[in-house]
Protein backbone atom coordinates (compact mmCIF):
# COMPACT_ATOMS: atom_id res chain seq x y z
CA UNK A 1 -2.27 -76.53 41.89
CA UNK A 2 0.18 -74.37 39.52
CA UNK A 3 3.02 -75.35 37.82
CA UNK A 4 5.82 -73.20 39.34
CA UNK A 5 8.85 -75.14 38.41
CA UNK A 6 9.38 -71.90 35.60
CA UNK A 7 9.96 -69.74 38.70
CA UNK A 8 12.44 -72.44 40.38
CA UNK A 9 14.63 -72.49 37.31
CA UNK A 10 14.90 -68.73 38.09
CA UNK A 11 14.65 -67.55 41.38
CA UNK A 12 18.13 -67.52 42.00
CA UNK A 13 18.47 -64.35 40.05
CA UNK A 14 17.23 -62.85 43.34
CA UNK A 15 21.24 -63.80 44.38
CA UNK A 16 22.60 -61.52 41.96
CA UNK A 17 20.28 -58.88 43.18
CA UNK A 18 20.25 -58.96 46.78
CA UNK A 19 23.40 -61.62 47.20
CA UNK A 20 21.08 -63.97 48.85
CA UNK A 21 18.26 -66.50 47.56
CA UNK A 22 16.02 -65.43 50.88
CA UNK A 23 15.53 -62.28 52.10
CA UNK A 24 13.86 -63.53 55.54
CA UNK A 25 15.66 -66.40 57.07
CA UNK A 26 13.22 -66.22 60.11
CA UNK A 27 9.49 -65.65 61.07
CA UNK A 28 8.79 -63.16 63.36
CA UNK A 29 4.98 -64.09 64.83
CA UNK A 30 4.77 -61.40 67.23
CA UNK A 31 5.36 -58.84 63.79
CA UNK A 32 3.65 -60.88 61.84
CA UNK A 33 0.08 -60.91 60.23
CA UNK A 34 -1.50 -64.02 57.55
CA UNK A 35 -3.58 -61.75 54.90
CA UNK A 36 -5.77 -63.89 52.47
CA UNK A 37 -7.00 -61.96 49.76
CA UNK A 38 -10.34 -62.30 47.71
CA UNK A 39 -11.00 -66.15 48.63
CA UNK A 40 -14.56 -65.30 47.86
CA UNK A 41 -17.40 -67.28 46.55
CA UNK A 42 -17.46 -64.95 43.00
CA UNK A 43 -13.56 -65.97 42.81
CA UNK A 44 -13.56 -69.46 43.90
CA UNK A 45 -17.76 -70.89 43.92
CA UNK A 46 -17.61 -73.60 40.73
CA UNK A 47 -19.42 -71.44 37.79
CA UNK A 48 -19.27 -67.76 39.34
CA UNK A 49 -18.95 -64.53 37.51
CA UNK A 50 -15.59 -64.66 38.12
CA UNK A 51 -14.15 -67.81 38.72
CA UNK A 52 -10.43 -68.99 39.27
CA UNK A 53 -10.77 -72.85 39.27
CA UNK A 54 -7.12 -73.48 40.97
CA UNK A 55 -8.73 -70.99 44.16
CA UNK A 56 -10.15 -74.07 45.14
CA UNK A 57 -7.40 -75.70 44.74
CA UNK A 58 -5.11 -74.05 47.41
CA UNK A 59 -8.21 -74.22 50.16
CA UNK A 60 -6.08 -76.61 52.25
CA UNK A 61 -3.32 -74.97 52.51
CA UNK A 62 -5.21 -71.77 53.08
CA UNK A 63 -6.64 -73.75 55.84
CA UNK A 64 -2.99 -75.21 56.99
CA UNK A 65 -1.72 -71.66 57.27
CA UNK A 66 -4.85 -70.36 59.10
CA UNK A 67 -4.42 -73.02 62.21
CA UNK A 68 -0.73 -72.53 62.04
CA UNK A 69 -0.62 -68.49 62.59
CA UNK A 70 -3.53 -68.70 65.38
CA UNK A 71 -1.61 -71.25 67.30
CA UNK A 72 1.40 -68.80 66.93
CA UNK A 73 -0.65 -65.63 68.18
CA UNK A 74 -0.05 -64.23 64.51
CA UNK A 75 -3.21 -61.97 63.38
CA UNK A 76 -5.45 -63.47 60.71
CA UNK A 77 -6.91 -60.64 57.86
CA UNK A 78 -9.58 -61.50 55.58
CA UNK A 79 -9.45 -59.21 52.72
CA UNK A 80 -13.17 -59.57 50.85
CA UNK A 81 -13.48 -57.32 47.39
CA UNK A 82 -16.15 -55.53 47.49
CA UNK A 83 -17.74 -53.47 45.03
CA UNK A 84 -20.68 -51.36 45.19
CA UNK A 85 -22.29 -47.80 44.62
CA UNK A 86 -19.27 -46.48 46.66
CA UNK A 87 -16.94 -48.08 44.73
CA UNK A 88 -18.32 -47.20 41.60
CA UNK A 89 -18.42 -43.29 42.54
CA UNK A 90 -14.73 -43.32 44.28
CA UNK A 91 -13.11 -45.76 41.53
CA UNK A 92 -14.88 -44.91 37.90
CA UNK A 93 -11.79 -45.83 35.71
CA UNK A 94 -11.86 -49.65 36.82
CA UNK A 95 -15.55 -49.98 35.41
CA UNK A 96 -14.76 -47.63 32.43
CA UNK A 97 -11.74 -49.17 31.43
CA UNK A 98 -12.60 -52.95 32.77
CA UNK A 99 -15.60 -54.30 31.52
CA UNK A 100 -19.07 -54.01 29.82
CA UNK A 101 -22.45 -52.01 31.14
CA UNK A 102 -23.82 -55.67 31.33
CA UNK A 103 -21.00 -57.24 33.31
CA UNK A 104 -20.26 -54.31 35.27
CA UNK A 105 -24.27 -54.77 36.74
CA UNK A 106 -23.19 -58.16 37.28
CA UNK A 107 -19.97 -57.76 39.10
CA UNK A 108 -21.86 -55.09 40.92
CA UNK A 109 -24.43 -57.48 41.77
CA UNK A 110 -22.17 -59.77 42.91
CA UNK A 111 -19.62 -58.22 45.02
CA UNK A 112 -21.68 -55.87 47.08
CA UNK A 113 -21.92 -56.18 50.78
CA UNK A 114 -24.24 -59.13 51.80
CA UNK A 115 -24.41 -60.98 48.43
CA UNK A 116 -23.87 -64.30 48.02
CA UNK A 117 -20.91 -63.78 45.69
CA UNK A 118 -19.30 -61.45 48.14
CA UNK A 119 -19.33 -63.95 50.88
CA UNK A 120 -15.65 -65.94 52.04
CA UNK A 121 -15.89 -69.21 50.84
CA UNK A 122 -17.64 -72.48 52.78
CA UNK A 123 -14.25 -74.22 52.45
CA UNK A 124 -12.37 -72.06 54.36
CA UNK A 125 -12.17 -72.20 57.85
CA UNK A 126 -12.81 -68.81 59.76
CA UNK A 127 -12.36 -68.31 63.18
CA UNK A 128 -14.50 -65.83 65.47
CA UNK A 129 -10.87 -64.02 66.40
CA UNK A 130 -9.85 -63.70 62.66
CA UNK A 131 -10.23 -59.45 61.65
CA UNK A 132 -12.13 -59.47 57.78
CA UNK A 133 -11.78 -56.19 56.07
CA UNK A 134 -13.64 -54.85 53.15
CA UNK A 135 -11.00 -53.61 50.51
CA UNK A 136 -12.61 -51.25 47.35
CA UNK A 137 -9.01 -51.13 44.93
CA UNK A 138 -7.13 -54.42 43.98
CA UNK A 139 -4.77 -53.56 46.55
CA UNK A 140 -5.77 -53.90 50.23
CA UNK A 141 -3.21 -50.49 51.05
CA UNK A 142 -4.14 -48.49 48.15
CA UNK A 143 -5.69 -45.06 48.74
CA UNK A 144 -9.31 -45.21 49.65
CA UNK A 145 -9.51 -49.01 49.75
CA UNK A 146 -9.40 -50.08 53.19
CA UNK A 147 -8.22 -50.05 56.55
CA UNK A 148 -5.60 -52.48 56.47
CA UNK A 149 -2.99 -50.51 57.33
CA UNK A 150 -4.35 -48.91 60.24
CA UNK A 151 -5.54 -52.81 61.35
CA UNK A 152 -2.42 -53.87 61.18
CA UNK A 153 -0.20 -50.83 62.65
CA UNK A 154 -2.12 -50.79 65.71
CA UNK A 155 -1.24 -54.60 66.61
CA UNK A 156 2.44 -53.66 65.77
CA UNK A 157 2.87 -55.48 62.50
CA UNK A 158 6.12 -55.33 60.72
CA UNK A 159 5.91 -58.07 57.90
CA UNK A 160 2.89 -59.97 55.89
CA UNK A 161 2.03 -63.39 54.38
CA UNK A 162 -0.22 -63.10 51.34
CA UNK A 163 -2.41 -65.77 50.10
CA UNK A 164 -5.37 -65.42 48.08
CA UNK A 165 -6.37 -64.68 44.37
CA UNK A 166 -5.77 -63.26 41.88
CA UNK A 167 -1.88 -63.89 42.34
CA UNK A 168 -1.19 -61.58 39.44
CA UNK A 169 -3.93 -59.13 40.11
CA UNK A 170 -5.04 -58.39 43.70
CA UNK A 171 -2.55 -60.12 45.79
CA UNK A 172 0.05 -59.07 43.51
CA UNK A 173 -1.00 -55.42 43.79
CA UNK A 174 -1.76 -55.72 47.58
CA UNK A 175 2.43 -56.78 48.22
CA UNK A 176 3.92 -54.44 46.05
CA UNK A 177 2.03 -51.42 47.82
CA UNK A 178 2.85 -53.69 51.34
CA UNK A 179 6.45 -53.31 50.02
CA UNK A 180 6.44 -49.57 49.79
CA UNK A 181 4.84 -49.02 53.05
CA UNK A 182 7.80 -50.85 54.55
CA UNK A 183 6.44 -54.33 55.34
CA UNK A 184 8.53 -57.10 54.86
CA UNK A 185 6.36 -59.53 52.42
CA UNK A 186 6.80 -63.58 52.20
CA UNK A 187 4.38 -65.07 49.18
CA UNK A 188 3.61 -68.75 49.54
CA UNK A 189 3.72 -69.88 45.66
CA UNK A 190 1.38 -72.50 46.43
CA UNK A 191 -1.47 -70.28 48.38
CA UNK A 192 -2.44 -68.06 46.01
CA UNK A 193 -3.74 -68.88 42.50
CA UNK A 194 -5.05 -67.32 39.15
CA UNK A 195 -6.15 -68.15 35.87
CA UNK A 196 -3.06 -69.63 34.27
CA UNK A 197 0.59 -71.40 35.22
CA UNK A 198 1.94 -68.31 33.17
CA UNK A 199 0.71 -65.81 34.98
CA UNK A 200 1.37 -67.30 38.26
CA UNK A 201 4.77 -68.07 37.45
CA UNK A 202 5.79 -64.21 36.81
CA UNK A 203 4.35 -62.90 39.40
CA UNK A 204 6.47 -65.28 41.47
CA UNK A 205 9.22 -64.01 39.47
CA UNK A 206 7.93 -60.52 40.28
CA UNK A 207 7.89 -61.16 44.15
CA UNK A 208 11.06 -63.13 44.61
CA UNK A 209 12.89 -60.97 42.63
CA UNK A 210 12.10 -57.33 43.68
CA UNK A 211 8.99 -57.45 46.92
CA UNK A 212 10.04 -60.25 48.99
CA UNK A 213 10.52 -64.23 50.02
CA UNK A 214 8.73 -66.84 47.74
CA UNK A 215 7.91 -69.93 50.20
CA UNK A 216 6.46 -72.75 50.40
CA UNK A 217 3.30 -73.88 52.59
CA UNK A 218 5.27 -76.68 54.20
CA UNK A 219 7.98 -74.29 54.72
CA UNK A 220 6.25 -71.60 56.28
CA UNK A 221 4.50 -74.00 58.68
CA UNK A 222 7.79 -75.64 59.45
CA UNK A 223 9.46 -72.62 60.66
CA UNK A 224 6.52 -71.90 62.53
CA UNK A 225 7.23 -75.18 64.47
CA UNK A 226 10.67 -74.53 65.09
CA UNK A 227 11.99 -73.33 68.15
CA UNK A 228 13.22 -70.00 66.83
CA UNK A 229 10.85 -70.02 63.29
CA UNK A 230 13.58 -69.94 61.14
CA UNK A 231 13.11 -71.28 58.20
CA UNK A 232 15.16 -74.46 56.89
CA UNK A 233 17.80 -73.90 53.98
CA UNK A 234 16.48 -73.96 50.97
């Protein structure tokens, strides 16, 4: 699990900026969607092309989160990366810019509908009412990547939790463009994961400061249990 005490010695900047630590002192299930992002075998399978070691890591609370936002009615969205001919045709400056000939067969390979690589995860638990959307940019809402959006508009969905991996990279991307489509945004710091403490830590920074709330698991879950989901004061 990361390191985030570097983002706890900070996050009360967000009080100068917004004159308040939290943003959202309440869940709102009915408006309310879980999104985990990329918590794919290439991310998170031991020795795959692209794996984040600490993915595995936050499985449990993955899990946690899951079981807690079906029991409240909240909307479950599986975001899987996929990249394949389509991709490749509609998005040519990511495999210019982002990797070799020889990796970019690989990833390719990997990521396309129906390969292994491309698959969720065994260690995550998915449920037969859970939606799983197939997202071609980083970002879930970016143009031409997906349906999320539309998903979630049409079962009248106000605010997101994102979990997943990269933190810096896809689920990063996936809340800032959540942000600008109006969604409120809450980032558990301890259900997403990349490659490095560092990295994790500013984009924490990033999200606390400017996109939205920075929770907890256990806090999340415990305002789900209260009577009126507010959260506790933190």
């Amino acid at each position: 699990m990361h390191d985030i005490q570097a983002f706890l010695d900070v996050r009360g900047r967000a009080v100068d900026i917004r004159g308040r630590l939290f943003a959202y002192p309440e869940l709102e299930p009915e408006k309310t969607a879980l999104v985990i992002v990329d918590m794919q075998n290439v991310f998170c399978a031991p020795g795959a092309l692209v794996e984040v070691p600490e993915a595995r890591d936050i499985v449990p609370n993955i899990n946690s989160l899951t079981t807690a936002a079906r029991a409240a009615g909240m909307p479950v969205v599986w975001l899987r990366h996929t990249s394949d001919k389509d991709t490749e045709q509609g998005w040519p400056v990511f495999f210019r810019f982002g990797m070799t000939p020889d990796r970019k067969d690989a990833y390719l390979d990997a990521m396309s509908l129906g390969a292994e690589g491309h698959q969720i995860y065994s260690g995550l638990e998915v449920a037969d009412s859970d939606l799983i959307v197939d997202k071609r940019r980083f970002s879930g809402f970016a143009p031409g990547s997906s349906t999320l959006d539309t998903v979630l508009r049409e079962r009248g969905i106000d605010n997101i939790i994102i979990t997943g991996t990269l933190s810096n990279v896809c689920c990063e991307s996936t809340a800032r463009d959540a942000y600008f489509l109006n969604y409120g945004i809450i980032f558990p710091s301890d259900a997403n994961a990349c490659l490095s403490d560092d990295e994790h830590n500013a984009t924490l920074v990033n999200m606390h400061s400017f996109f939205g709330d920075v929770r907890s698991t256990d806090d999340i879950l415990t305002a789900l249990q209260h009577n009126e989901h507010r959260f506790a004061e933190s």
